[in-house]
Every structure is written in C-alpha cells, then in structure tokens.
N, C-alpha and C. Protein backbone atom coordinates (compact mmCIF):
# COMPACT_ATOMS: atom_id res chain seq x y z
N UNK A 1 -19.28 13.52 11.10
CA UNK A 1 -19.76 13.26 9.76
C UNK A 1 -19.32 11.85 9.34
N UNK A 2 -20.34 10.98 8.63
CA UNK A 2 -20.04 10.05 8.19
C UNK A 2 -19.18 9.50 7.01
N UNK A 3 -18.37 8.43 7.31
CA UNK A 3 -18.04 8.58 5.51
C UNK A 3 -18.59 7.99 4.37
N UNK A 4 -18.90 8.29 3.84
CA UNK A 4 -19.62 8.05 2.90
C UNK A 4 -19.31 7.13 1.61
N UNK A 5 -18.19 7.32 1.27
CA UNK A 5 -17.46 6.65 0.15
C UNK A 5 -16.10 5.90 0.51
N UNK A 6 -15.29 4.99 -0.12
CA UNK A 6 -14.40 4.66 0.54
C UNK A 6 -13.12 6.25 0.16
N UNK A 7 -13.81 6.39 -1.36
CA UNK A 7 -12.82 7.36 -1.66
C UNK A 7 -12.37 8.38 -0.40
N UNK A 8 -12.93 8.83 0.63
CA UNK A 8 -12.91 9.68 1.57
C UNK A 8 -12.44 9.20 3.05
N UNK A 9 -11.73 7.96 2.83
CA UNK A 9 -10.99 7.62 4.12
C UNK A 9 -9.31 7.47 3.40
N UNK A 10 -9.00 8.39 4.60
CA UNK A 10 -7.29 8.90 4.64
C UNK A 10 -6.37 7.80 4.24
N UNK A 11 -6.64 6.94 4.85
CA UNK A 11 -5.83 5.14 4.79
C UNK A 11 -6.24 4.79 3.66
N UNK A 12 -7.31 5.12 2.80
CA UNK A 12 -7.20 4.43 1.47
C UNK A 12 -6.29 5.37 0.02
N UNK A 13 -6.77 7.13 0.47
CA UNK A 13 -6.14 8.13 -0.18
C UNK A 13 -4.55 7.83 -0.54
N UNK A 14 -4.15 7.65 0.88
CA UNK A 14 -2.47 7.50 0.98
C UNK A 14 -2.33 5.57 0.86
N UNK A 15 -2.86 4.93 0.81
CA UNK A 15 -2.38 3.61 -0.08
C UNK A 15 -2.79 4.29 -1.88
N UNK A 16 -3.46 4.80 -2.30
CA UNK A 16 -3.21 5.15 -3.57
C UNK A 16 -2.07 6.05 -3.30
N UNK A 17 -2.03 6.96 -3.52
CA UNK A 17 -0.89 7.59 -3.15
C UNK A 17 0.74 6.65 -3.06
N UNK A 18 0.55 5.81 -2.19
CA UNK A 18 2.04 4.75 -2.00
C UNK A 18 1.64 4.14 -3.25
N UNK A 19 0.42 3.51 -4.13
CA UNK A 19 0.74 2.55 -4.93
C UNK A 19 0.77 3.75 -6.80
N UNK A 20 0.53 4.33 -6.46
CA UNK A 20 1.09 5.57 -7.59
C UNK A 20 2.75 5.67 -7.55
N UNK A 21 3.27 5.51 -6.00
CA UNK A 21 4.64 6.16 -6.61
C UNK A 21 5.57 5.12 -6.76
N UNK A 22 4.65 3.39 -6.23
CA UNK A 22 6.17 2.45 -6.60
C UNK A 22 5.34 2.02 -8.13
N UNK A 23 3.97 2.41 -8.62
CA UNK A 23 4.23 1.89 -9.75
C UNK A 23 5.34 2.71 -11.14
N UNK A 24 5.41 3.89 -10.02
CA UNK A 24 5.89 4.97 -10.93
C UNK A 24 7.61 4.51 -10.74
N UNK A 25 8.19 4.42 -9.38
CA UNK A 25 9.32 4.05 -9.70
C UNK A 25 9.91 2.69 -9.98
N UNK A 26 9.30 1.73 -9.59
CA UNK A 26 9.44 0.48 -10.68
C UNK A 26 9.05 0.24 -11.55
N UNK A 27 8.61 1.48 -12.87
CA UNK A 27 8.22 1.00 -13.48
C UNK A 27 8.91 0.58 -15.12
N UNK A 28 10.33 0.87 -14.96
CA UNK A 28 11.45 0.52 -15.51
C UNK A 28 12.48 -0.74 -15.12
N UNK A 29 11.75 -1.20 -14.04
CA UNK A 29 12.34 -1.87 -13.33
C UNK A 29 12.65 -3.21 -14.39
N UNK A 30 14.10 -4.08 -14.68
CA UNK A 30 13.79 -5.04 -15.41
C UNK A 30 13.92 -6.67 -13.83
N UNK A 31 13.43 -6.46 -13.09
CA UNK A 31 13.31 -7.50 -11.97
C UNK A 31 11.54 -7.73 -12.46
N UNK A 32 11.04 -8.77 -13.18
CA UNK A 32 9.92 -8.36 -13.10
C UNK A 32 9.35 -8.93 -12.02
N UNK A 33 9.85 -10.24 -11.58
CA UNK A 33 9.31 -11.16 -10.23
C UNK A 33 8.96 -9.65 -9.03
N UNK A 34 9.81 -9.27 -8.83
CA UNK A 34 10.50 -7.64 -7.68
C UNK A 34 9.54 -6.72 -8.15
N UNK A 35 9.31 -6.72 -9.32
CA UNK A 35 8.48 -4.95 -9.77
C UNK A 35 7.01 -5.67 -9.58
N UNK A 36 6.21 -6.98 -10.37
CA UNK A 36 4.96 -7.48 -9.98
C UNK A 36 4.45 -7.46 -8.82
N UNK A 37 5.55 -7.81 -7.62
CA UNK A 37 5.17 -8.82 -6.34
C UNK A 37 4.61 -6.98 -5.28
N UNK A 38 5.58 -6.29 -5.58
CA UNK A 38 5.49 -4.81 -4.87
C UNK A 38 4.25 -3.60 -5.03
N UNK A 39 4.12 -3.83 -6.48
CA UNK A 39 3.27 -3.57 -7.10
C UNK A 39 1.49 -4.19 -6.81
N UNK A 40 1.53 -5.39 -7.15
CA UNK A 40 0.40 -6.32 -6.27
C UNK A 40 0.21 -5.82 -5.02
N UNK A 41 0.88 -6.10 -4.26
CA UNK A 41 1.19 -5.93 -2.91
C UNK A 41 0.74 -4.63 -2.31
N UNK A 42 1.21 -3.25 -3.18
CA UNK A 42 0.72 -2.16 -3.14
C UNK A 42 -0.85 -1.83 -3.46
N UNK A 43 -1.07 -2.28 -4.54
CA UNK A 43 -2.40 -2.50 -4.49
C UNK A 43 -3.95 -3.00 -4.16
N UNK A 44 -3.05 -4.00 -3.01
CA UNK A 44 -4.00 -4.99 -2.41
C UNK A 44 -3.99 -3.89 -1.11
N UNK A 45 -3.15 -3.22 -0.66
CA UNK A 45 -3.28 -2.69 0.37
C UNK A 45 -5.24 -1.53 0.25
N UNK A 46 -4.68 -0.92 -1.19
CA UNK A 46 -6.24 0.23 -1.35
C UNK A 46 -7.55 -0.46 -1.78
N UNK A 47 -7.01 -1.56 -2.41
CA UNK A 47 -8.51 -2.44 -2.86
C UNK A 47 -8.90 -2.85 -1.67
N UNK A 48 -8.62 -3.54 -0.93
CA UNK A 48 -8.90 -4.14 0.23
C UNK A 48 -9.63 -2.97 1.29
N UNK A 49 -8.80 -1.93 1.19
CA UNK A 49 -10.08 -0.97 2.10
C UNK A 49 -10.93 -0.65 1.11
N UNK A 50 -11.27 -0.49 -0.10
CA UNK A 50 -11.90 -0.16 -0.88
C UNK A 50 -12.95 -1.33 -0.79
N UNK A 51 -12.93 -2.33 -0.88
CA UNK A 51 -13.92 -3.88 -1.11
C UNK A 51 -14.55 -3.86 0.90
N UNK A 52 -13.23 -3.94 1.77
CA UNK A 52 -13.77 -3.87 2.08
C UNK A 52 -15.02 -3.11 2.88
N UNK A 53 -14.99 -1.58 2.57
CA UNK A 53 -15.80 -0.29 3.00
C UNK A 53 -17.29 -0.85 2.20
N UNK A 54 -16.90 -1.36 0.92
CA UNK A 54 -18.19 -1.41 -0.01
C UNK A 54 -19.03 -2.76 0.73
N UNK A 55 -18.61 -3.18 1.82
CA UNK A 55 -19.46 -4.46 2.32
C UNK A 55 -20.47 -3.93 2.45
N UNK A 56 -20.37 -2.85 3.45
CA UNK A 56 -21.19 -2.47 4.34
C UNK A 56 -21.21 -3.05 5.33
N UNK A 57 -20.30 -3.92 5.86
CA UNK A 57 -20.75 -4.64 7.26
C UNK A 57 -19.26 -4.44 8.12
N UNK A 58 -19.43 -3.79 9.04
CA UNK A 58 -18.01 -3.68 10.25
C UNK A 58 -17.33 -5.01 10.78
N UNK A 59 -18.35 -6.16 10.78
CA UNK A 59 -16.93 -7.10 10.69
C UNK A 59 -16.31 -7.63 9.38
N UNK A 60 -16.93 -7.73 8.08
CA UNK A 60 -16.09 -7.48 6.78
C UNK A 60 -15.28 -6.75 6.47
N UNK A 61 -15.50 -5.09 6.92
CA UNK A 61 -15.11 -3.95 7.06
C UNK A 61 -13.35 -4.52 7.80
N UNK A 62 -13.55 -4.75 9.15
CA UNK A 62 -12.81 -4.78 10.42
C UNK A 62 -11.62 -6.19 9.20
N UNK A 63 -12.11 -7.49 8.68
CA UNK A 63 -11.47 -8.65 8.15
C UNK A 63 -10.55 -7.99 6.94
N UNK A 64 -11.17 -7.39 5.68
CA UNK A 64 -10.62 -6.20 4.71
C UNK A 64 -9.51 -5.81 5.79
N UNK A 65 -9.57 -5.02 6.23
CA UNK A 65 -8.66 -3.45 7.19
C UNK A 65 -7.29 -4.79 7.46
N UNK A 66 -7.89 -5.92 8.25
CA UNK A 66 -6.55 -6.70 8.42
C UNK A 66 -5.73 -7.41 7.09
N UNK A 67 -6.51 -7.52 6.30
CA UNK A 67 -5.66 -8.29 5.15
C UNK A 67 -4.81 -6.99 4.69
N UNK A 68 -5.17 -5.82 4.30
CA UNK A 68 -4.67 -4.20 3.78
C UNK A 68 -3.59 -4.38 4.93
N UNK A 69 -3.74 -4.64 5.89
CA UNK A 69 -2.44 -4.30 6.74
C UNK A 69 -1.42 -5.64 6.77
N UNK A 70 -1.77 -6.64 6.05
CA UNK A 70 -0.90 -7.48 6.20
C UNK A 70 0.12 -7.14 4.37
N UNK A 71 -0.55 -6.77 3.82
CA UNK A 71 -0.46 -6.14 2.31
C UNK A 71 0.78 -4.85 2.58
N UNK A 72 0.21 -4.26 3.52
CA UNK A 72 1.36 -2.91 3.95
C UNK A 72 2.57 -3.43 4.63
N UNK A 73 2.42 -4.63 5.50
CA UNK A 73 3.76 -4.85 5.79
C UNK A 73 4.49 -5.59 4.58
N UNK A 74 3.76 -5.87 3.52
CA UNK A 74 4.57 -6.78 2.72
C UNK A 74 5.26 -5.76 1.91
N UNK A 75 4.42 -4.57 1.33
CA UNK A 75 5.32 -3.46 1.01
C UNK A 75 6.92 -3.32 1.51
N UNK A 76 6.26 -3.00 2.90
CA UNK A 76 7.37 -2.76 3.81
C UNK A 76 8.99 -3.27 3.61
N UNK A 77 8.13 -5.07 3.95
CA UNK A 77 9.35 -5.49 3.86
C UNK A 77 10.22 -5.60 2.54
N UNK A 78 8.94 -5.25 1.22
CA UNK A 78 9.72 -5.35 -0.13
C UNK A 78 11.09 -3.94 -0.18
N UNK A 79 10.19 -3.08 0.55
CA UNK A 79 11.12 -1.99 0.23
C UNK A 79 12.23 -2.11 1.36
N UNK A 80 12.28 -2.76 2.52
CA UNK A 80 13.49 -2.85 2.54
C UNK A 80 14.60 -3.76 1.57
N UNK A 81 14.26 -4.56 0.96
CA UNK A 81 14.88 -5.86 0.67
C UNK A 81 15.10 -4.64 -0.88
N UNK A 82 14.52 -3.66 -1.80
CA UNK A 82 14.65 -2.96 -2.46
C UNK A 82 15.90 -1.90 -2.13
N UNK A 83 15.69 -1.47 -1.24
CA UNK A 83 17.47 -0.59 -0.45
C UNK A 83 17.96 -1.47 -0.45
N UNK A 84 18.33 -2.39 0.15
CA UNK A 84 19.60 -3.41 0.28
C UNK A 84 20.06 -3.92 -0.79
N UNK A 85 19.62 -4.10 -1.79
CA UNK A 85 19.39 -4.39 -2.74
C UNK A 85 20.21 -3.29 -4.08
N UNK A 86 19.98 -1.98 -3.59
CA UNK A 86 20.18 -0.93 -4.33
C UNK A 86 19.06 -0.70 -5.44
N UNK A 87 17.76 -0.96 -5.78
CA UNK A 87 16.81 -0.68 -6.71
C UNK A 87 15.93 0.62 -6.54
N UNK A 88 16.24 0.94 -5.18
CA UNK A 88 16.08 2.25 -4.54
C UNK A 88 16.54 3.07 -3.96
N UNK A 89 16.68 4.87 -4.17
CA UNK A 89 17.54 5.34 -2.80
C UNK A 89 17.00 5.54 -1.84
N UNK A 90 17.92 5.90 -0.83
CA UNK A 90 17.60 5.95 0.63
C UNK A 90 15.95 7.35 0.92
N UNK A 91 16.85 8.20 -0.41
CA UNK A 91 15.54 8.99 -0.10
C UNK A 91 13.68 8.65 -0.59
N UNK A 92 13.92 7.72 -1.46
CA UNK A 92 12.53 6.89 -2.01
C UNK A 92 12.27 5.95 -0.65
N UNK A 93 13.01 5.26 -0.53
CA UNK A 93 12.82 4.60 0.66
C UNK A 93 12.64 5.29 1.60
N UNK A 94 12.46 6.01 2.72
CA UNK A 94 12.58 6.71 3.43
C UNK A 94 10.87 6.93 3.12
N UNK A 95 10.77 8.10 2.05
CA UNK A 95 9.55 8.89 2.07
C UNK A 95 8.52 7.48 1.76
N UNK A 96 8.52 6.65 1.32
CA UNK A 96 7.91 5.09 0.74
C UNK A 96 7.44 4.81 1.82
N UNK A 97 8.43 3.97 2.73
CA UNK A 97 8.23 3.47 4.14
C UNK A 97 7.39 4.10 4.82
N UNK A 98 7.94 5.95 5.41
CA UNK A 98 6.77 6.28 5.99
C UNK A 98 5.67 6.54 5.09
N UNK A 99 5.09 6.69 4.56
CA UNK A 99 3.77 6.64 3.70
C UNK A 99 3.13 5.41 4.32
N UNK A 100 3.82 4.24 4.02
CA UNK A 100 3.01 2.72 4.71
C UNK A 100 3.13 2.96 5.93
N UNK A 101 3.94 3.55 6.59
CA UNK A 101 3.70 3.57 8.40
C UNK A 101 2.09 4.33 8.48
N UNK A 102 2.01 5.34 7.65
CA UNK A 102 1.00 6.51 7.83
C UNK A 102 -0.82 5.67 7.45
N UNK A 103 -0.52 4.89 6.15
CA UNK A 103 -1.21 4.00 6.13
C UNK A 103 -1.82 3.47 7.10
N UNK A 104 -1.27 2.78 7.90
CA UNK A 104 -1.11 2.15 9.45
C UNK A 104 -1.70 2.68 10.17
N UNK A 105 -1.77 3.74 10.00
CA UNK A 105 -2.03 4.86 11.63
C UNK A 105 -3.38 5.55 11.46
N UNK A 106 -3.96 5.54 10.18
CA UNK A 106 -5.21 6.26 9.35
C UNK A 106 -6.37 5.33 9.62
C-alpha cells in the first residue's frame, strides 16, 4: 500500500512525537539560545519529511530525507551537550536520544 500522506510515514509520526516532548521539556527552560536552537532543530527534522513528501518527486523526496537527518543529528548532539550540562535527566535523555535513533531507522 501506498502512502499517501506524509502524515502516515513512521519517521515523520515519531519526529513529531520527539519535537512534542523537547518542546514540552524545555519549555521552562530560561537558556533561550539552548531551548530555540533544539527546538528548531526538532522541528526541521518533521517539516522536512513533511515538505519534502509534498514534492512529489523522489529525488526532492530523497534531498528533504537528508537535510531531516542532518536536523536529527543536531538534536542528538544538543541532547547530549543538555545531560552534560544537567538541563536534562539521564532518563529524558535516554528515551529522547533513542526516539532520534528510531527516527533514523523509519
């Protein structure tokens, strides 16, 4: 079966999903440079499959998919630099991280 919408691909579900829960837990955050940049970042990951599904064209499609994944490692590396940091615990981090690994793999 085809997909039809972007709403209905797994890799875009679970980047909403990741960008629901750091807007939710930074969203007290007073770092605003740290809470914007993660946040962005999170969101460029689902727009980007989202813009790019709506091309319609598999190498737009294929260009989108790489920018979203360069977007997920930036997550990544925010949330480590967020543990080290202490702005997060190990268990946000943890379930965070893999979410963007899962991203990855969808």
């Amino acid at each position: 079966m085809a997909i039809e919408r972007f709403e209905d691909i797994i890799a875009w579900q679970k980047a909403k999903e990741l960008t629901v829960q750091i807007y939710n837990l930074f969203s007290e955050s007073k770092d605003l440079g740290f809470r914007d940049q993660i946040q962005r970042a999170s969101v460029s990951i689902m727009n980007n499959i989202a813009e790019g599904f709506e091309r319609k064209s598999n190498n737009e499609f294929r260009q989108f998919l790489f920018i979203a994944k360069g977007s997920c490692g930036e997550v990544r590396s925010m949330l480590i630099l967020a543990k080290e940091l202490n702005k997060i615990s190990e268990n946000d981090f943890s379930f965070l991280f893999s979410l963007s690994e899962e991203i990855l793999s969808k």
